[in-house]
PDB file of N, CA and C in Angstrom:
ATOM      1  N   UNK A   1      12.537  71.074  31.264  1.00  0.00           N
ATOM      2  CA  UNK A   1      13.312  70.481  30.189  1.00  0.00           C
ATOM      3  C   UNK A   1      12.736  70.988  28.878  1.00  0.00           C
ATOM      4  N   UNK A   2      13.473  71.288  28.242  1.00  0.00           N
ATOM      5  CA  UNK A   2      13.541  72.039  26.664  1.00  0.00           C
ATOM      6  C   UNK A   2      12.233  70.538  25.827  1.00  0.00           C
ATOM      7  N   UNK A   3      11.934  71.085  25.201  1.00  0.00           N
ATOM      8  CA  UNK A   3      11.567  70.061  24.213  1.00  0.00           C
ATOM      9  C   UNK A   3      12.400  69.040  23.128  1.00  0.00           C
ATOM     10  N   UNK A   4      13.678  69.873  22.831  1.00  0.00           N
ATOM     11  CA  UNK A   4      15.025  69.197  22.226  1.00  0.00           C
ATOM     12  C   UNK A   4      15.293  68.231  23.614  1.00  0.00           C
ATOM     13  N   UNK A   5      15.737  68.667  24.076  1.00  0.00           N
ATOM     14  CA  UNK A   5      15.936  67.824  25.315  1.00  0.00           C
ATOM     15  C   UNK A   5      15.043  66.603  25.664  1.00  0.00           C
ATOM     16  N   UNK A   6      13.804  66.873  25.419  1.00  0.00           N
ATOM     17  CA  UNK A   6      12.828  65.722  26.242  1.00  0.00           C
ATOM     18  C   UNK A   6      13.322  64.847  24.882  1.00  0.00           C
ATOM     19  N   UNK A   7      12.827  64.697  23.574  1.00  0.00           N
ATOM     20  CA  UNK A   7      12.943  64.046  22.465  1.00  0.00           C
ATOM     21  C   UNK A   7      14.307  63.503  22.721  1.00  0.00           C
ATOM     22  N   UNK A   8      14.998  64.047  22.978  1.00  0.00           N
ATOM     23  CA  UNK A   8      16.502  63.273  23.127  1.00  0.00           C
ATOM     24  C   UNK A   8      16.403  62.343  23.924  1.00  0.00           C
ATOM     25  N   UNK A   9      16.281  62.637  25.032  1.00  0.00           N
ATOM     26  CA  UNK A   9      16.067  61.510  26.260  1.00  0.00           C
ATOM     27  C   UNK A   9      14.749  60.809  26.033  1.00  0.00           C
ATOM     28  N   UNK A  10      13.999  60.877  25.207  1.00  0.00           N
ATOM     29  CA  UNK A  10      12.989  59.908  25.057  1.00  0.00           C
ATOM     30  C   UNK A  10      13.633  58.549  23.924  1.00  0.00           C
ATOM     31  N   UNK A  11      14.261  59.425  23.111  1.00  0.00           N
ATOM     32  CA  UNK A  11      15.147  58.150  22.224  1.00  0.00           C
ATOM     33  C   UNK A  11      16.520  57.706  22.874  1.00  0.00           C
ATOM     34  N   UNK A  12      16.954  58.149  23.584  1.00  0.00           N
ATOM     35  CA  UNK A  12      18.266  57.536  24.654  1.00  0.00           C
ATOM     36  C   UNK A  12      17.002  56.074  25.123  1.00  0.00           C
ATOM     37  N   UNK A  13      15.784  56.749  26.284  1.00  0.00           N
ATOM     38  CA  UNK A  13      15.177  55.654  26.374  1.00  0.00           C
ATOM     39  C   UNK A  13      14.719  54.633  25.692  1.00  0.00           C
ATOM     40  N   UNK A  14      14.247  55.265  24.643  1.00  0.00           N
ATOM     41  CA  UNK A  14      13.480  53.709  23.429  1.00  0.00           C
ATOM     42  C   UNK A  14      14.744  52.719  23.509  1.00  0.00           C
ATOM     43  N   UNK A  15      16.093  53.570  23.013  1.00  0.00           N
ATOM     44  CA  UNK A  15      17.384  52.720  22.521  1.00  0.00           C
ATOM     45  C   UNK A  15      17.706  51.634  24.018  1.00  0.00           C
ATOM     46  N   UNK A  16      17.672  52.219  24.984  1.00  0.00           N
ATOM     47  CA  UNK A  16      17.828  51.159  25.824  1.00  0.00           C
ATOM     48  C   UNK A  16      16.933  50.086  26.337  1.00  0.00           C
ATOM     49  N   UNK A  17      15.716  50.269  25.737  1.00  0.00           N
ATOM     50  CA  UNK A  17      14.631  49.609  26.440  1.00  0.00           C
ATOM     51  C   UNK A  17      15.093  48.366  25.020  1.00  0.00           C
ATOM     52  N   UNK A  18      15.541  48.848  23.974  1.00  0.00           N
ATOM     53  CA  UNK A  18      15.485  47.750  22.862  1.00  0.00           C
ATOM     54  C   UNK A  18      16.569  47.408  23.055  1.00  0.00           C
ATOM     55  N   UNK A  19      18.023  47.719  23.212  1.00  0.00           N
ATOM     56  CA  UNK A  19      19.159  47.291  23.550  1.00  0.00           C
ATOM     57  C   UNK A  19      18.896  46.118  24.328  1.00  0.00           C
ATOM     58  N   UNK A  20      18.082  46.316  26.018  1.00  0.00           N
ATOM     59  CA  UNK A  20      17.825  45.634  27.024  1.00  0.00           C
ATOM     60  C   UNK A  20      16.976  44.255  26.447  1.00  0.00           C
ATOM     61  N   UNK A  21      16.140  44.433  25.617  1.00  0.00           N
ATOM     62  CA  UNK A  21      15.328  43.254  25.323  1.00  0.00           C
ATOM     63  C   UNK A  21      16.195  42.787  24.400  1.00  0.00           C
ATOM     64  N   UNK A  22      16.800  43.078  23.113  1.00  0.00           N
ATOM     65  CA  UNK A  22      17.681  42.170  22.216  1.00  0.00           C
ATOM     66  C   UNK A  22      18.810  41.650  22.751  1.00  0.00           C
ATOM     67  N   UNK A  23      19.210  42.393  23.791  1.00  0.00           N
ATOM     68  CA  UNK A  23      20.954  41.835  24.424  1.00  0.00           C
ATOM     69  C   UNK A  23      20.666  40.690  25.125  1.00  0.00           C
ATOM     70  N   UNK A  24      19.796  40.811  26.429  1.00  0.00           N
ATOM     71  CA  UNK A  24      19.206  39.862  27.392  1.00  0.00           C
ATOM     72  C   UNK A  24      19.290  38.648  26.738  1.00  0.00           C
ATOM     73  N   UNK A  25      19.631  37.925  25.517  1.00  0.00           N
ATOM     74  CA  UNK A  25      19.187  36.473  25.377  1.00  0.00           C
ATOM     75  C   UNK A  25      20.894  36.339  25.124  1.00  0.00           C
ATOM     76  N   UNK A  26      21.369  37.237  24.551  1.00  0.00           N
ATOM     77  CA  UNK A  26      22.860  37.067  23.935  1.00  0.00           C
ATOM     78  C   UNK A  26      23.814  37.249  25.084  1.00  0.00           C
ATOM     79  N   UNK A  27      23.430  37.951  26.044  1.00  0.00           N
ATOM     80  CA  UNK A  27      24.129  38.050  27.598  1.00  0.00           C
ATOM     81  C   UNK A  27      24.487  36.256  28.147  1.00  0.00           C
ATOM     82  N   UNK A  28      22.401  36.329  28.215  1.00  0.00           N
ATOM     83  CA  UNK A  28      22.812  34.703  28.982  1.00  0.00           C
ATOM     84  C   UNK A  28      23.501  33.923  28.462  1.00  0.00           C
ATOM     85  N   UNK A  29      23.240  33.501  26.997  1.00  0.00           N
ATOM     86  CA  UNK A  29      24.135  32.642  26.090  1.00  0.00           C
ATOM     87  C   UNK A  29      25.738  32.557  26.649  1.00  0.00           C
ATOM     88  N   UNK A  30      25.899  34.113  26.611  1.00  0.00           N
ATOM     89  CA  UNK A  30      27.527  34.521  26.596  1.00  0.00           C
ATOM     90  C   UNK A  30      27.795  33.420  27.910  1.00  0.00           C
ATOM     91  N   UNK A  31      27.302  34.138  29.123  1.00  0.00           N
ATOM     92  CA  UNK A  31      27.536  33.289  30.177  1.00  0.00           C
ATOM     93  C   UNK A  31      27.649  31.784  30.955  1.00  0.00           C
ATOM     94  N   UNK A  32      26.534  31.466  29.657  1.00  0.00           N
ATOM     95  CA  UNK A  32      26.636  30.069  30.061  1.00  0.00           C
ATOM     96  C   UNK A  32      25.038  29.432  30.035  1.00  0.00           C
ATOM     97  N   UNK A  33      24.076  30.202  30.330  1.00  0.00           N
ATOM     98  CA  UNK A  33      22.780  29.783  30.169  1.00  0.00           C
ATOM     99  C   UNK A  33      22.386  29.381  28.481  1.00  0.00           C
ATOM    100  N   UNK A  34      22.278  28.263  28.255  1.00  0.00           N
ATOM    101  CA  UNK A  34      22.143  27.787  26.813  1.00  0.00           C
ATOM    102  C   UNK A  34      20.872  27.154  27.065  1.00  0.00           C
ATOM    103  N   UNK A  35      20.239  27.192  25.868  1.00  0.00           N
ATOM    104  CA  UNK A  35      19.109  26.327  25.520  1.00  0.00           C
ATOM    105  C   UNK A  35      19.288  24.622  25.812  1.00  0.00           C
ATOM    106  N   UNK A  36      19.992  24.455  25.522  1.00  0.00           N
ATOM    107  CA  UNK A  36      20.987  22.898  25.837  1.00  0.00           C
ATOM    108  C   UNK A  36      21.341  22.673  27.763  1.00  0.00           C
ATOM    109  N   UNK A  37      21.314  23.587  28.273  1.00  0.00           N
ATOM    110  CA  UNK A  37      21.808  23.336  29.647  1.00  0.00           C
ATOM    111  C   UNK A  37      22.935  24.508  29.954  1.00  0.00           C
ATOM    112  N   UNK A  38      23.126  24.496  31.464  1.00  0.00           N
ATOM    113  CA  UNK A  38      24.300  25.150  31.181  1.00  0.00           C
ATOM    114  C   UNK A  38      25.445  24.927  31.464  1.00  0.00           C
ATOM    115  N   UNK A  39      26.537  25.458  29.915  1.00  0.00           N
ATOM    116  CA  UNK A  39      27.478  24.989  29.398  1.00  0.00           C
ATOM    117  C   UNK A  39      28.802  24.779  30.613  1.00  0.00           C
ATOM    118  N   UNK A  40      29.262  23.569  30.559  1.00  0.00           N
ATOM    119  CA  UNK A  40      30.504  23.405  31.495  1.00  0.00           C
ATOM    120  C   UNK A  40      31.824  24.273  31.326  1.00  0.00           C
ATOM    121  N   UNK A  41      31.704  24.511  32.524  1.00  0.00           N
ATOM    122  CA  UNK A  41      33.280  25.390  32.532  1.00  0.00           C
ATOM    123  C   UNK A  41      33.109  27.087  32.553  1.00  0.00           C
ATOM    124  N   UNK A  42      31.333  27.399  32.483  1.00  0.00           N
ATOM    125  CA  UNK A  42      31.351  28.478  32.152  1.00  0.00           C
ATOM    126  C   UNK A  42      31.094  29.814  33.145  1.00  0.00           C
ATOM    127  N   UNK A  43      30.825  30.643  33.208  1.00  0.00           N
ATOM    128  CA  UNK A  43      30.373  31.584  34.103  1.00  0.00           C
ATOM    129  C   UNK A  43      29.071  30.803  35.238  1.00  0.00           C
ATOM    130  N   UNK A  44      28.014  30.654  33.976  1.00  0.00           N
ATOM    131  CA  UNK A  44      27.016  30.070  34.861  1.00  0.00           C
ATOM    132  C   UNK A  44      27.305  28.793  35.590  1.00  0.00           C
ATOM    133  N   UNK A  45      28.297  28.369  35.475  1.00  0.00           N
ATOM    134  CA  UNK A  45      28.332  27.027  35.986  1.00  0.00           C
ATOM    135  C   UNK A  45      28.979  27.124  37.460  1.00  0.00           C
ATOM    136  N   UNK A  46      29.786  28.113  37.413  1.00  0.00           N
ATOM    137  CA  UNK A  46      30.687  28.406  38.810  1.00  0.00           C
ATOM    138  C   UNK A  46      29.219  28.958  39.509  1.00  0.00           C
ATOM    139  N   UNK A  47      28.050  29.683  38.865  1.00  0.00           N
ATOM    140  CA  UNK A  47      27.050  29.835  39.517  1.00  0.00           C
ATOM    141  C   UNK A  47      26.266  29.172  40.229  1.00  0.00           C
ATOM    142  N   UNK A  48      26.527  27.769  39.474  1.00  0.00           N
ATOM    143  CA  UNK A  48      25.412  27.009  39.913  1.00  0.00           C
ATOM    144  C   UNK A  48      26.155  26.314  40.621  1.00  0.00           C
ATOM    145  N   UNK A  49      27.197  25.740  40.329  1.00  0.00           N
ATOM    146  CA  UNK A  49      28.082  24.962  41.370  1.00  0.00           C
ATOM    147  C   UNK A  49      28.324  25.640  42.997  1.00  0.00           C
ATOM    148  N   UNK A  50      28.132  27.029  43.255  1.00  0.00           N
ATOM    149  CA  UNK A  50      27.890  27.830  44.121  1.00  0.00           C
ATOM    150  C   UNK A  50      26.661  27.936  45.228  1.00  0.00           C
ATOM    151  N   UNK A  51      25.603  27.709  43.981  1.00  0.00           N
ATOM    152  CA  UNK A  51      24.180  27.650  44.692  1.00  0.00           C
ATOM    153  C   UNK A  51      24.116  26.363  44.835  1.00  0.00           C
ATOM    154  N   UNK A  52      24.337  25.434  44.858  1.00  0.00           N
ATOM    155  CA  UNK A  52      24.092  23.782  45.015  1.00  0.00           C
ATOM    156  C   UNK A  52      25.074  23.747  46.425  1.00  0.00           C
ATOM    157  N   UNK A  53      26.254  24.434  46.538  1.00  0.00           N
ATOM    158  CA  UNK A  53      26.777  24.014  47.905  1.00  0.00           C
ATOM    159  C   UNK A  53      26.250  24.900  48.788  1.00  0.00           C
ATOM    160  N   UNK A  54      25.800  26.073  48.598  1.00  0.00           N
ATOM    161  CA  UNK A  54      24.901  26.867  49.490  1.00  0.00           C
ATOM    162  C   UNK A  54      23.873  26.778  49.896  1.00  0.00           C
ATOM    163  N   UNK A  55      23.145  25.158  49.337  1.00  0.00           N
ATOM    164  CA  UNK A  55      21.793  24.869  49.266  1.00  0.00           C
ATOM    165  C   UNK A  55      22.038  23.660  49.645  1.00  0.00           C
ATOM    166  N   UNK A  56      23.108  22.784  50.001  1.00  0.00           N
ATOM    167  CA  UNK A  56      23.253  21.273  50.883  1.00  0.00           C
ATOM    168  C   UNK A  56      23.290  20.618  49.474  1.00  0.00           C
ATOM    169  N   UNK A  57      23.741  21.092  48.204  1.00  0.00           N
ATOM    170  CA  UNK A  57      23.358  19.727  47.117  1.00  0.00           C
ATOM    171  C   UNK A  57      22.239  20.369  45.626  1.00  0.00           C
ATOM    172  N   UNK A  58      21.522  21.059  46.313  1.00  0.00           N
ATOM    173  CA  UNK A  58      20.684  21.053  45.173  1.00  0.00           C
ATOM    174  C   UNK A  58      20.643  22.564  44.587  1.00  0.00           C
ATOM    175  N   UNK A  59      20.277  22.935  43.922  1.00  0.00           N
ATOM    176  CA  UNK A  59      19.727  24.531  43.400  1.00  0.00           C
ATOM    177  C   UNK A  59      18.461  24.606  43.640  1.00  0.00           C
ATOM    178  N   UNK A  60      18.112  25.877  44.616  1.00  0.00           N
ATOM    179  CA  UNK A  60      16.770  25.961  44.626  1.00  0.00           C
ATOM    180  C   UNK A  60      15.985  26.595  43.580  1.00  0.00           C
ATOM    181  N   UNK A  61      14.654  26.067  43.321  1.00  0.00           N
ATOM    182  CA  UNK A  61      13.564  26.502  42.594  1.00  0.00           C
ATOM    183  C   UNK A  61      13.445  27.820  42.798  1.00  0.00           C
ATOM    184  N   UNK A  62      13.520  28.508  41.705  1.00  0.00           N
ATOM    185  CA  UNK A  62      13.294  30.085  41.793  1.00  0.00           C
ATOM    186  C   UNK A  62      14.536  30.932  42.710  1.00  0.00           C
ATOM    187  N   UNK A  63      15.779  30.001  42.761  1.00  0.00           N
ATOM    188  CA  UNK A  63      16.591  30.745  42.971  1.00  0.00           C
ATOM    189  C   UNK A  63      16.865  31.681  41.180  1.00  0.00           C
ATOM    190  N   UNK A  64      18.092  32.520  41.829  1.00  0.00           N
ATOM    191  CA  UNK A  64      18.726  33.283  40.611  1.00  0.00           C
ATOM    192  C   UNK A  64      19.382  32.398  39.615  1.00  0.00           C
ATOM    193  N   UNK A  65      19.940  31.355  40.029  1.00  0.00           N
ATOM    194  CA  UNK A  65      20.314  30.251  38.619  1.00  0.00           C
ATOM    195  C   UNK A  65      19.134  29.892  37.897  1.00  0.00           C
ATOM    196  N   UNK A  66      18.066  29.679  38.562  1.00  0.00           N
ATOM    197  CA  UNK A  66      17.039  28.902  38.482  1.00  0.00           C
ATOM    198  C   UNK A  66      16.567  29.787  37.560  1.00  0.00           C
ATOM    199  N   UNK A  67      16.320  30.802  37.726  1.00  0.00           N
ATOM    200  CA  UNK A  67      15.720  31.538  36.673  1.00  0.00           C
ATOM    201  C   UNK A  67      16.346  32.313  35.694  1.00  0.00           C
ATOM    202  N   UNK A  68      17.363  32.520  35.325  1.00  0.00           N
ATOM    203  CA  UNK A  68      18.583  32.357  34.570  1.00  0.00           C
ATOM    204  C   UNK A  68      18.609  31.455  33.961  1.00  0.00           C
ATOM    205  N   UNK A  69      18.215  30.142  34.234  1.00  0.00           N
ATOM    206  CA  UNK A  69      18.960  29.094  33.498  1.00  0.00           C
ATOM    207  C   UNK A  69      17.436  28.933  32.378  1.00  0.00           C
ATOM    208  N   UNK A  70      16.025  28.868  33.594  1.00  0.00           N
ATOM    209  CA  UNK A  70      14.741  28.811  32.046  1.00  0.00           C
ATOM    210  C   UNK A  70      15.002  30.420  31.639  1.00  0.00           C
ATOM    211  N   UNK A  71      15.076  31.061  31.649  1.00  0.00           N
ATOM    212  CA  UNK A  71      15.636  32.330  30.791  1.00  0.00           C
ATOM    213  C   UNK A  71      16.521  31.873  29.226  1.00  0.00           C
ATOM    214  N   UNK A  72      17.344  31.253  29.902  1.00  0.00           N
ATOM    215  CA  UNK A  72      18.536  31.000  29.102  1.00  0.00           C
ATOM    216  C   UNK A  72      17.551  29.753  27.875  1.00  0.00           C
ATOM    217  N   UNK A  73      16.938  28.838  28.706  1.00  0.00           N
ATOM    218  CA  UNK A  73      16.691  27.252  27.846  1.00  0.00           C
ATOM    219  C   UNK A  73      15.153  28.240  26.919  1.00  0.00           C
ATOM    220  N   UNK A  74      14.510  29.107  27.543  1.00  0.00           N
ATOM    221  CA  UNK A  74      13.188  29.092  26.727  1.00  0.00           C
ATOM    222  C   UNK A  74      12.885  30.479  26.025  1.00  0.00           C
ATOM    223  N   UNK A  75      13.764  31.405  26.806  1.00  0.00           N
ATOM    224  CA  UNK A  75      13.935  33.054  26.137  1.00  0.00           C
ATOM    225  C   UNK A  75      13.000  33.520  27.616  1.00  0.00           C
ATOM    226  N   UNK A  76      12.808  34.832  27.283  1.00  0.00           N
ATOM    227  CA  UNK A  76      12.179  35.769  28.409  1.00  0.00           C
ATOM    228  C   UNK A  76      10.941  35.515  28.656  1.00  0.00           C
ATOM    229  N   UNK A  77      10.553  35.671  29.294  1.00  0.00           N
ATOM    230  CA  UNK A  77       8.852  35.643  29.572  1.00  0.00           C
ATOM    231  C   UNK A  77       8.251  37.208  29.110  1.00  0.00           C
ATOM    232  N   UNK A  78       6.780  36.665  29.260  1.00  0.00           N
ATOM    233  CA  UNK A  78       6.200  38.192  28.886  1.00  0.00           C
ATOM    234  C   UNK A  78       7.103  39.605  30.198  1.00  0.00           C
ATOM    235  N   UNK A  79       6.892  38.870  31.365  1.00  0.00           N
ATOM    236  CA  UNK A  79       7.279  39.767  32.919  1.00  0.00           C
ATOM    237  C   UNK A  79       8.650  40.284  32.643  1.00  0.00           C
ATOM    238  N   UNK A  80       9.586  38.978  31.819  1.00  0.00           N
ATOM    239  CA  UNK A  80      10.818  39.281  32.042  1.00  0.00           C
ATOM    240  C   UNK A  80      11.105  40.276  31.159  1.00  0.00           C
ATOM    241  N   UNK A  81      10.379  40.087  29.798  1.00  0.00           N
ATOM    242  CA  UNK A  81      10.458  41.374  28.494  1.00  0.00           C
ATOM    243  C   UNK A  81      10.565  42.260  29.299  1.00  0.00           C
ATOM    244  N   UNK A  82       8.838  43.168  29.646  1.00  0.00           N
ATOM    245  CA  UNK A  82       8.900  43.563  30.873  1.00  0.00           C
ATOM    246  C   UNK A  82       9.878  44.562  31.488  1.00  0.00           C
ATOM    247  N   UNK A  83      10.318  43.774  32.305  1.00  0.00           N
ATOM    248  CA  UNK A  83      11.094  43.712  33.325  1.00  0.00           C
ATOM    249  C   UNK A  83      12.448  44.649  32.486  1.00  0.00           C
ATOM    250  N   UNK A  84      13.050  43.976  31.757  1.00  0.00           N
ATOM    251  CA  UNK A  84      14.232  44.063  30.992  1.00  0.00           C
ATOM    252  C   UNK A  84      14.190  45.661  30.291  1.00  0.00           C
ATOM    253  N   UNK A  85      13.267  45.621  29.592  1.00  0.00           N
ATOM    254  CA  UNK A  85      13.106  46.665  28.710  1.00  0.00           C
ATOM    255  C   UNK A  85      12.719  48.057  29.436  1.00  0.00           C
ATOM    256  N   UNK A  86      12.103  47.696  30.701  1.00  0.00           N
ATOM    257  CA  UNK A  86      12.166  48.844  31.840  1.00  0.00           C
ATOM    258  C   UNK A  86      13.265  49.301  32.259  1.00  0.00           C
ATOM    259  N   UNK A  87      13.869  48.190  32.837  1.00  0.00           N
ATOM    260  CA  UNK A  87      15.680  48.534  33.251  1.00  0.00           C
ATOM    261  C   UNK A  87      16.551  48.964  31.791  1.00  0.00           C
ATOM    262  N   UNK A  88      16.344  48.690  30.997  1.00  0.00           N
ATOM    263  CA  UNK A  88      17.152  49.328  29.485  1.00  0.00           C
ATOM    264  C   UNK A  88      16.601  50.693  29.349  1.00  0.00           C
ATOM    265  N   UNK A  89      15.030  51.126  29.856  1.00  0.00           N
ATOM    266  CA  UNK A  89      14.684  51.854  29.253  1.00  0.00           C
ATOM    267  C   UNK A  89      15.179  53.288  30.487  1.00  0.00           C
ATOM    268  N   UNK A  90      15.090  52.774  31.557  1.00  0.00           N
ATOM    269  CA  UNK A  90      15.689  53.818  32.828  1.00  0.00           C
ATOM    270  C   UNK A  90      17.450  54.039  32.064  1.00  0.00           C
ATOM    271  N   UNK A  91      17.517  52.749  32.228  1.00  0.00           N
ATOM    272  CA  UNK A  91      19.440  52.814  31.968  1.00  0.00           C
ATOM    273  C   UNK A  91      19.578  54.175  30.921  1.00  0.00           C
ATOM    274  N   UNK A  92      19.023  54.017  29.755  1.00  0.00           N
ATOM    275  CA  UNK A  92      18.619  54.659  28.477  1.00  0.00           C
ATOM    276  C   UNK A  92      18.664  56.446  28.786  1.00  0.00           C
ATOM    277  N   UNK A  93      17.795  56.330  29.200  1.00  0.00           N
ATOM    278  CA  UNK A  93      17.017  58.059  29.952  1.00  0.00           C
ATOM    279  C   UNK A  93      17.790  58.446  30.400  1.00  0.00           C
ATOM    280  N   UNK A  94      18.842  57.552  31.945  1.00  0.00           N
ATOM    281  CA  UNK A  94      19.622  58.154  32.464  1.00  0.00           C
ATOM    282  C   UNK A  94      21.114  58.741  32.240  1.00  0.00           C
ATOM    283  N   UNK A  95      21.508  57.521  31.187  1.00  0.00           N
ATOM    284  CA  UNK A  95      22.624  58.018  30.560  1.00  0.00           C
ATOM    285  C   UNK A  95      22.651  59.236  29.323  1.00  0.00           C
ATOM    286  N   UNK A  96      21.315  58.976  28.453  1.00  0.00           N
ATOM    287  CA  UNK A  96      21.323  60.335  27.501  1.00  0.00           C
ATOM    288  C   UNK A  96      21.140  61.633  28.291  1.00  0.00           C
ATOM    289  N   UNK A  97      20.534  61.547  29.297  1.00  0.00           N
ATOM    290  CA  UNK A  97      20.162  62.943  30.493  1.00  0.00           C
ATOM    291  C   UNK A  97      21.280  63.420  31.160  1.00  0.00           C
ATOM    292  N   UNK A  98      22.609  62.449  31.604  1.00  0.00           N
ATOM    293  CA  UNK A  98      23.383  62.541  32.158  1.00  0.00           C
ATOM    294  C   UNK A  98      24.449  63.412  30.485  1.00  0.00           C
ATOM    295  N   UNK A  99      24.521  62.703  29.901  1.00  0.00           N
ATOM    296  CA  UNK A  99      25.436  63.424  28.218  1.00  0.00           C
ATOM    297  C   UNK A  99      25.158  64.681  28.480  1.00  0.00           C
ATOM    298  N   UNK A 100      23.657  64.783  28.416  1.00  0.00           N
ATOM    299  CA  UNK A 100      23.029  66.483  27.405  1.00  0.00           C
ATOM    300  C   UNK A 100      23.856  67.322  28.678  1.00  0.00           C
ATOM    301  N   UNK A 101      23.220  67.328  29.983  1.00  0.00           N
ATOM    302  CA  UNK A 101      24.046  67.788  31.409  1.00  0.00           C
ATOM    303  C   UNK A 101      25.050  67.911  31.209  1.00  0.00           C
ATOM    304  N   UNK A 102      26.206  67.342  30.709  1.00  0.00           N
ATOM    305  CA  UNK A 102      27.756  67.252  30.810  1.00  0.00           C
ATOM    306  C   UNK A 102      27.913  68.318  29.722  1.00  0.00           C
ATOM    307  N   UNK A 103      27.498  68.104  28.780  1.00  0.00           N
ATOM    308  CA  UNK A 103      27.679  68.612  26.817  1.00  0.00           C
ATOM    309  C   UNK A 103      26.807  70.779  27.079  1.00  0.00           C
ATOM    310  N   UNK A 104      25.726  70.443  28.180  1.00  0.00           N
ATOM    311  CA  UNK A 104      25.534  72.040  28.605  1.00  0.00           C
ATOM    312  C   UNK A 104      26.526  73.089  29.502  1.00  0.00           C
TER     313      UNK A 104
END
């Protein structure tokens, strides 16, 4: 890879690794994970209403609502930053790498 090239795909990556960490709180919101609970009627709620009958009644601890929902009530954790900004930052790389490829 060219050196134009690497610099490109190194800022495709930064942009998604920051995309991934600033969006992540405005995603859950969108869906339904609120600081307040989550909101009736909403995406997350058909979620959770899902995992409670798949679970006899309850939502399990450290299921995917479960952690979605303290996501949603407290923001990301250090892991989940993390976590997030890794997957933004692959997403990132792969789509500017995939452009330059198409655009050669």
């Amino acid at each position: 890879m060219d050196p134009k090239t690497a610099v490109a795909v190194g800022i495709g990556a930064g942009a998604g690794a920051l995309v991934g960490v600033i969006g992540a709180p405005f995603v859950l919101g969108a869906i339904g994970f609120t600081s307040a609970g989550i909101a009736a009627g909403s995406y997350a709620a058909g979620m959770m209403s899902a995992a409670a009958v798949a679970n006899g009644g309850a939502v399990a601890a450290g299921s995917t609502v479960a952690v979605l929902q303290a996501a949603g009530a407290a923001g990301l954790s250090g892991a989940a930053t993390a976590a997030v900004s890794g997957v933004g930052a692959a997403v990132g790389w792969l789509v500017n790498l995939i452009r330059r490829n198409e655009t050669s």
